[in-house]
N, C-alpha and C. Protein backbone atom coordinates (compact mmCIF):
# COMPACT_ATOMS: atom_id res chain seq x y z
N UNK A 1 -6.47 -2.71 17.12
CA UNK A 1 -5.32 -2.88 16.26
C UNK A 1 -5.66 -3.95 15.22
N UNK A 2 -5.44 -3.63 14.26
CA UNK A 2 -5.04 -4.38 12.74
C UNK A 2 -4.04 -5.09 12.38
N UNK A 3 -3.71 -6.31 12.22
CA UNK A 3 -2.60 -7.11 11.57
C UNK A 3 -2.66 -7.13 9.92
N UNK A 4 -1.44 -7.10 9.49
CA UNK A 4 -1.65 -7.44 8.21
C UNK A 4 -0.53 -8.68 8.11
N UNK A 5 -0.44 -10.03 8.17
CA UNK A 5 0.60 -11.09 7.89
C UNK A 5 1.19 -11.20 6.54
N UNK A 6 1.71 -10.38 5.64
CA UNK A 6 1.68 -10.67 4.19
C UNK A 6 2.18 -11.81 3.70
N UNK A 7 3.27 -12.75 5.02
CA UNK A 7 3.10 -13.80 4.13
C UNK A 7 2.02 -14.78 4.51
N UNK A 8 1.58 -14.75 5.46
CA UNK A 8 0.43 -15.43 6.09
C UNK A 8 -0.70 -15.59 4.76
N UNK A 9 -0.70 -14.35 4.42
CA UNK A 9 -2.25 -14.18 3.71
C UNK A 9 -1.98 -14.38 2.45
N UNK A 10 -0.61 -15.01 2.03
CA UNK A 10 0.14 -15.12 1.01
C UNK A 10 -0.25 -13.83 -0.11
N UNK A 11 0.01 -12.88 0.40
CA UNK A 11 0.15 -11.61 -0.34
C UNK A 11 0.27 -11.66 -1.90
N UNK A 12 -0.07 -11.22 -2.49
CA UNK A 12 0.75 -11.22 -4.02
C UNK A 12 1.19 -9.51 -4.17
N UNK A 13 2.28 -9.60 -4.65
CA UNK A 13 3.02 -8.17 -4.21
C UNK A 13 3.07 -7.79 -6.20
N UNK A 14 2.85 -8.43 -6.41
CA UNK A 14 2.85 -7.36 -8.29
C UNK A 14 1.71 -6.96 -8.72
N UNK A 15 1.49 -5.97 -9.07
CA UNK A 15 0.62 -4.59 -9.35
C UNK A 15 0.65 -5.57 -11.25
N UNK A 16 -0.46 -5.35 -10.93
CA UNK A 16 -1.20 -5.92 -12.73
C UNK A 16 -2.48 -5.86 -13.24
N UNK A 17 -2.62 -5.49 -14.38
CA UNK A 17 -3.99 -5.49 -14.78
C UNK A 17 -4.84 -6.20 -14.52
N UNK A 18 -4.93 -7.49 -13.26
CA UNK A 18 -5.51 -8.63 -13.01
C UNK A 18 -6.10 -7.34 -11.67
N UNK A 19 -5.76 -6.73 -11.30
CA UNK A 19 -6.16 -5.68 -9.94
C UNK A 19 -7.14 -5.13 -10.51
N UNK A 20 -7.67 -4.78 -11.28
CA UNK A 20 -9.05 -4.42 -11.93
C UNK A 20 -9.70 -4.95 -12.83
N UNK A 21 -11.50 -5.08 -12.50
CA UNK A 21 -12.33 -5.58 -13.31
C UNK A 21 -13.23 -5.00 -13.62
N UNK A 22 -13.86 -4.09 -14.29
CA UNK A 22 -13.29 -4.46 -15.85
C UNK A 22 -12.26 -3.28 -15.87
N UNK A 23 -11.73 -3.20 -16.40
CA UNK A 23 -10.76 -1.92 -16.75
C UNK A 23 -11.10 -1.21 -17.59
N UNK A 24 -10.85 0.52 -17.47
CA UNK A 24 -11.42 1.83 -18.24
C UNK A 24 -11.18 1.81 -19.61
N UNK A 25 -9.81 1.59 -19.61
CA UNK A 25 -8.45 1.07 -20.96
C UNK A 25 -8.52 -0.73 -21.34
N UNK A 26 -9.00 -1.46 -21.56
CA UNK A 26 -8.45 -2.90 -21.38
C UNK A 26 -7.35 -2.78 -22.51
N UNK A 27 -6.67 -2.15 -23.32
CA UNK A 27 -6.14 -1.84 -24.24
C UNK A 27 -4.78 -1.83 -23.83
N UNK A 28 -4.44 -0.83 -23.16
CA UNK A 28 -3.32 0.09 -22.25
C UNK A 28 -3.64 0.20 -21.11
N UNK A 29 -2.53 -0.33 -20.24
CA UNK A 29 -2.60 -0.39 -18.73
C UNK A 29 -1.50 1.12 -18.13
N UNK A 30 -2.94 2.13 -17.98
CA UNK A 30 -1.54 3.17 -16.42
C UNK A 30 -2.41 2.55 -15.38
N UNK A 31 -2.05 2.24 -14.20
CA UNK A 31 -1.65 1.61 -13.08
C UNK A 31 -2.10 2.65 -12.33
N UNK A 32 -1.87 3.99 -12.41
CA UNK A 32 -2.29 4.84 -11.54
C UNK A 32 -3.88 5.68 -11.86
N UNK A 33 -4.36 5.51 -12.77
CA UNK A 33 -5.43 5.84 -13.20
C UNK A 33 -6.27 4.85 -13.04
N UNK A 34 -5.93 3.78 -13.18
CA UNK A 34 -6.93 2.46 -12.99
C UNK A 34 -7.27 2.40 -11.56
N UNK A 35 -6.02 2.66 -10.46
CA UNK A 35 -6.35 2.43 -9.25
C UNK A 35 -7.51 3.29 -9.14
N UNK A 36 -7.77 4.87 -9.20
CA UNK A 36 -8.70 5.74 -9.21
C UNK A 36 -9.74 5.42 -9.28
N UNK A 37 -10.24 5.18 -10.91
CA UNK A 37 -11.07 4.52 -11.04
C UNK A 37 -11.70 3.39 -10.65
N UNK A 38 -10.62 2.15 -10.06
CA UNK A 38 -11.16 1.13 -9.53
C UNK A 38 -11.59 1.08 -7.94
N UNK A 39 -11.32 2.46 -7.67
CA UNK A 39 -11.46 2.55 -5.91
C UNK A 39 -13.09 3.25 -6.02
N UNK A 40 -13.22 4.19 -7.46
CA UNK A 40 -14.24 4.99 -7.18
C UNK A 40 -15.67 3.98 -7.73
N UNK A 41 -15.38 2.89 -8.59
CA UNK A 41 -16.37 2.05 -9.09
C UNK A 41 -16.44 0.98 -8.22
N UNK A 42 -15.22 0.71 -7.19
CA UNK A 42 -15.90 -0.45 -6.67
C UNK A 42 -15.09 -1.57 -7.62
N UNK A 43 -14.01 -1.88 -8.51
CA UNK A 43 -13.73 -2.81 -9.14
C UNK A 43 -12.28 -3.25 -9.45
N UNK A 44 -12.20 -2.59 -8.07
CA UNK A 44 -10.42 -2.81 -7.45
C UNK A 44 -10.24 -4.48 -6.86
N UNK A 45 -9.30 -4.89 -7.19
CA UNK A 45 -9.28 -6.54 -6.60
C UNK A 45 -9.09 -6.89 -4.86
N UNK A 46 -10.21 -7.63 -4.71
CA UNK A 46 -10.37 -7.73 -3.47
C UNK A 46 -9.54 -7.53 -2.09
N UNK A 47 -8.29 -8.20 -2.38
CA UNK A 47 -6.90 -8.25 -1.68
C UNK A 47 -6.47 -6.89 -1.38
N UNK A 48 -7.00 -6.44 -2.44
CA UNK A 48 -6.17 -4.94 -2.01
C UNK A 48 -7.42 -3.37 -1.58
N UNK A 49 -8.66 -4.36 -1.95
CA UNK A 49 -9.80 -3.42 -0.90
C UNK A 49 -9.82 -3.51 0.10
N UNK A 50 -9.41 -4.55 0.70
CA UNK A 50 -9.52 -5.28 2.27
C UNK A 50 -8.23 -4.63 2.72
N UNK A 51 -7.18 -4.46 2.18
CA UNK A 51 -6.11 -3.84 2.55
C UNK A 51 -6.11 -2.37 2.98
N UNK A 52 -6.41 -1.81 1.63
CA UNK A 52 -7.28 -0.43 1.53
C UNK A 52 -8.32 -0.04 3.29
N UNK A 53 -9.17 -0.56 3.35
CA UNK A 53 -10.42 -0.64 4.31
C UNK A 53 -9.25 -0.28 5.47
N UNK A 54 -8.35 -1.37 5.82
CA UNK A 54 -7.75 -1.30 7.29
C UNK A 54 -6.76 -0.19 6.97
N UNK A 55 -6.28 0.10 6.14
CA UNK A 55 -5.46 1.54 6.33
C UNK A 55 -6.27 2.85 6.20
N UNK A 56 -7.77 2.68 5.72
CA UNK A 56 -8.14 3.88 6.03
C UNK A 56 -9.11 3.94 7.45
N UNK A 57 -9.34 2.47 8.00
CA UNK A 57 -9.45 2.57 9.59
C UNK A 57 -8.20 3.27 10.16
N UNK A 58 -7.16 3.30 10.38
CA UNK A 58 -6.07 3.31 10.84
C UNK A 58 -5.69 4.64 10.82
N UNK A 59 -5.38 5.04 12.79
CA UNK A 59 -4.83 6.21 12.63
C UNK A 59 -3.38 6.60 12.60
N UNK A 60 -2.76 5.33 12.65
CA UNK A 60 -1.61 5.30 12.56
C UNK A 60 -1.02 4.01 11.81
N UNK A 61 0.27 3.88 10.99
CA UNK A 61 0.35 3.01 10.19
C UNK A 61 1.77 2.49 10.98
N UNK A 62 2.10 1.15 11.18
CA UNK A 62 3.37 1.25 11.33
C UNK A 62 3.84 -0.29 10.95
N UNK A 63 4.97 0.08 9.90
CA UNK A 63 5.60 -0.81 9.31
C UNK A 63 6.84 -1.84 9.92
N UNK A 64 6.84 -3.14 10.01
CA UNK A 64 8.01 -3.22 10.43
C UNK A 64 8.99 -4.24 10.00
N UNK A 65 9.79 -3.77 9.32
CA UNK A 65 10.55 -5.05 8.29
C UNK A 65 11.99 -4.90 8.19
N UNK A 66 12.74 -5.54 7.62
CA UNK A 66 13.94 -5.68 8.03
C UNK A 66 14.85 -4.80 6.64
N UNK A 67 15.56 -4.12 6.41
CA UNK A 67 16.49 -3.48 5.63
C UNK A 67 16.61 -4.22 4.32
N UNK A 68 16.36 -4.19 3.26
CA UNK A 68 17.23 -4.72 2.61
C UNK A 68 17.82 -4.02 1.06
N UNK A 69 19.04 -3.76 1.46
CA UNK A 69 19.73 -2.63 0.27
C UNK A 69 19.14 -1.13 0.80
N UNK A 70 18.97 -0.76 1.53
CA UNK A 70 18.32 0.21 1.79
C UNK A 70 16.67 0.50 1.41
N UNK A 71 16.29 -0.17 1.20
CA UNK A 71 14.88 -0.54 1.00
C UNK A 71 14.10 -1.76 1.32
N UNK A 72 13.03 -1.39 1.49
CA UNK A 72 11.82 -2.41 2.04
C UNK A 72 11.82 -3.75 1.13
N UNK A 73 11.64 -5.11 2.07
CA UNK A 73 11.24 -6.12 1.22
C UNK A 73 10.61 -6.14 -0.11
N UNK A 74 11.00 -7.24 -0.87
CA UNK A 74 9.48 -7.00 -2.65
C UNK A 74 8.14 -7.28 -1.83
N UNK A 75 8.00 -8.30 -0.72
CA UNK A 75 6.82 -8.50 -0.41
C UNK A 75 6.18 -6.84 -0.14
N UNK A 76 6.79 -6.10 0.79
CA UNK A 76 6.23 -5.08 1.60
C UNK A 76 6.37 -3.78 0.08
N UNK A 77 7.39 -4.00 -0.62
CA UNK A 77 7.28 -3.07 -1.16
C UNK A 77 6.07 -3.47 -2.77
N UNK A 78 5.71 -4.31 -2.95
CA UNK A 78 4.13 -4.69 -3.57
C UNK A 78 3.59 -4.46 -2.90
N UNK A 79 2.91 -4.14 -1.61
CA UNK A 79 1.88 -3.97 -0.93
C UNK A 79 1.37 -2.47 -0.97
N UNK A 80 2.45 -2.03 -0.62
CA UNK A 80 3.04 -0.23 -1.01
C UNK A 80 2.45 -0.13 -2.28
N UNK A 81 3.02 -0.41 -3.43
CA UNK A 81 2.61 -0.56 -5.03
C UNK A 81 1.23 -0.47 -5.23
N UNK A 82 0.26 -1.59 -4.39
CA UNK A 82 -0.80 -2.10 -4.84
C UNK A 82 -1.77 -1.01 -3.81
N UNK A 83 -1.51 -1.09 -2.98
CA UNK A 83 -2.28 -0.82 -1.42
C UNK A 83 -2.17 1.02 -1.47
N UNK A 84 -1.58 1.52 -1.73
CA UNK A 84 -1.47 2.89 -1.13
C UNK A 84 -1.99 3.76 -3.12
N UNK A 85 -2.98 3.99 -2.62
CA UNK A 85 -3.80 3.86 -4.52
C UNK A 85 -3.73 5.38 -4.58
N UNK A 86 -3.38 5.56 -5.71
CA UNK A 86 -3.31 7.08 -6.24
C UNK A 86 -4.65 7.40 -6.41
N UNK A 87 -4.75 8.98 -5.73
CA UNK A 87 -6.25 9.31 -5.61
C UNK A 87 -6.73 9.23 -3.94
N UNK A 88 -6.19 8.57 -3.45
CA UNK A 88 -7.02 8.38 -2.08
C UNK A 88 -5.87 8.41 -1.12
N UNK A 89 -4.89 8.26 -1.24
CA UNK A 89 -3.77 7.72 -0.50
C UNK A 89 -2.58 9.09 -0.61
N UNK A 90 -2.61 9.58 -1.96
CA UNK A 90 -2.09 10.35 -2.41
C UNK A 90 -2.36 10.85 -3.65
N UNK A 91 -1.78 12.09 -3.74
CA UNK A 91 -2.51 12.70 -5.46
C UNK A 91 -1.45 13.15 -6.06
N UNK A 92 -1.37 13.50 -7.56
CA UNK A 92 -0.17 13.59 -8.05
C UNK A 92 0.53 14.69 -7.92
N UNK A 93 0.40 15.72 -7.36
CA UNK A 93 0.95 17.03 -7.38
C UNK A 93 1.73 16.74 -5.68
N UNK A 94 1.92 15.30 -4.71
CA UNK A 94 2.37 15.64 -4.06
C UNK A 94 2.37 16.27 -2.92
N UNK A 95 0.62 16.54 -2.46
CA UNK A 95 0.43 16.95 -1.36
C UNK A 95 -0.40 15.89 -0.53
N UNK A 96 0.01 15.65 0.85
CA UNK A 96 0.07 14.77 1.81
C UNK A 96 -1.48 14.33 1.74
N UNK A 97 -2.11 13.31 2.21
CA UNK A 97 -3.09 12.75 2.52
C UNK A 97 -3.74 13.81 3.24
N UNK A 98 -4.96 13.97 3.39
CA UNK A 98 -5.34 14.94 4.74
C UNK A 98 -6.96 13.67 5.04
N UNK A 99 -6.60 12.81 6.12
CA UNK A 99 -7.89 12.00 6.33
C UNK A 99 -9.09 12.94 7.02
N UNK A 100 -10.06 12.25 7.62
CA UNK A 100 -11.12 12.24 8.02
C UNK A 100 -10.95 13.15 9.44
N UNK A 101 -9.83 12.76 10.31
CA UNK A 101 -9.42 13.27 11.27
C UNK A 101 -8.72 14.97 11.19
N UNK A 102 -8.00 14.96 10.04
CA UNK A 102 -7.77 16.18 10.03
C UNK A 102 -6.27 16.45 9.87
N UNK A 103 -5.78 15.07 9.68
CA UNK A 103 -4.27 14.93 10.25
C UNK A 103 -3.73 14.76 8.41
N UNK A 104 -2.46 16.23 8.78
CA UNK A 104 -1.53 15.82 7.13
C UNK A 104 -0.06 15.12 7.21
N UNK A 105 0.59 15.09 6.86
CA UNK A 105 1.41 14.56 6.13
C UNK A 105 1.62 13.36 6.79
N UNK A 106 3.21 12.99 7.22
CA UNK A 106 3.66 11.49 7.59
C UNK A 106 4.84 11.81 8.86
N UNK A 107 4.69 11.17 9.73
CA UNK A 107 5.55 11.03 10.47
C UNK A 107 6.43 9.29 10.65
N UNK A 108 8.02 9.65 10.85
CA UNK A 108 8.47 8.16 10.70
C UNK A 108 9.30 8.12 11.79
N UNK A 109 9.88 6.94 11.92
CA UNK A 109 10.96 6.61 12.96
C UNK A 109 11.36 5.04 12.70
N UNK A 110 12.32 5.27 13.18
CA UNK A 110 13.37 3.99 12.84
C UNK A 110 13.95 3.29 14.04
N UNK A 111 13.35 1.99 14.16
CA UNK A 111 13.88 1.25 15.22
C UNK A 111 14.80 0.14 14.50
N UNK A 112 15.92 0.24 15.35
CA UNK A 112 17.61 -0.56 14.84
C UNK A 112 17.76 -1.20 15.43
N UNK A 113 18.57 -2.77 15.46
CA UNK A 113 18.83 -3.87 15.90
C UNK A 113 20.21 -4.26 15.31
N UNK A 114 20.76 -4.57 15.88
CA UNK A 114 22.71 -5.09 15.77
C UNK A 114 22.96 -6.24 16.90
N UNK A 115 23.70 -6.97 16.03
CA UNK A 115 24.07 -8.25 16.77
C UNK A 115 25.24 -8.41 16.49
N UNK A 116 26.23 -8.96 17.19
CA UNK A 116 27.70 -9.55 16.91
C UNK A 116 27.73 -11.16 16.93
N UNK A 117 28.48 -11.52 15.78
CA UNK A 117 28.40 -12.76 15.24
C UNK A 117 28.41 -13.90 16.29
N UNK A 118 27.49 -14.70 16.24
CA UNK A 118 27.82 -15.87 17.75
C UNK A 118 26.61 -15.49 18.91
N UNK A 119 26.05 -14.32 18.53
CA UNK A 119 25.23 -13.70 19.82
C UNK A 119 23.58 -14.28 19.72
């Protein structure tokens, strides 16, 4: 098993042209073309190769964070942003990952917690 602490490792959760060196465009930044390219040259920013590496060890991913507005933390949801790179993770037409193992799409589940005030 794999940990990822994001605030531990003090994460940086915004997706920016600072995530690639050198860049294809230095001109105009798409975000999703750069990741491509920066996964296939090798010039993706470190933080998020090392990130990369343990989710494509990983045969299972599992997230666990607390609600907020109906969506994931900014920390967790930059990680998402930065970490899950178009091209490898997913492609644009929308069809599921298919890894090494053989395994497609995503399976989820939701574990819930409720407390009454004072408890």
């Amino acid at each position: 098993m794999q940990v990822s602490d994001l605030y531990a490792m003090q994460w940086n959760p915004v997706a920016s042209a600072a995530d690639f060196s050198p860049r294809e465009n230095p001109d105009y930044l798409v975000y999703a073309l750069e990741q491509r390219l920066g996964v296939k040259k090798q010039s993706i920013a470190a933080d998020i190769q090392g990130e990369l590496h343990k989710l494509m060890w990983a045969y299972l991913l599992i997230r666990n964070f607390p609600i907020f507005w109906f969506s994931a933390p900014a920390m967790l949801k930059g990680w998402i942003d930065r970490v899950l790179v178009s091209g490898v993770c997913f492609v644009a037409w929308h069809v599921p990952y298919i890894n090494a193992r053989g395994a497609a799409g995503f399976s989820a589940g939701v574990c819930a917690a409720a407390a009454r005030a004072g408890e």
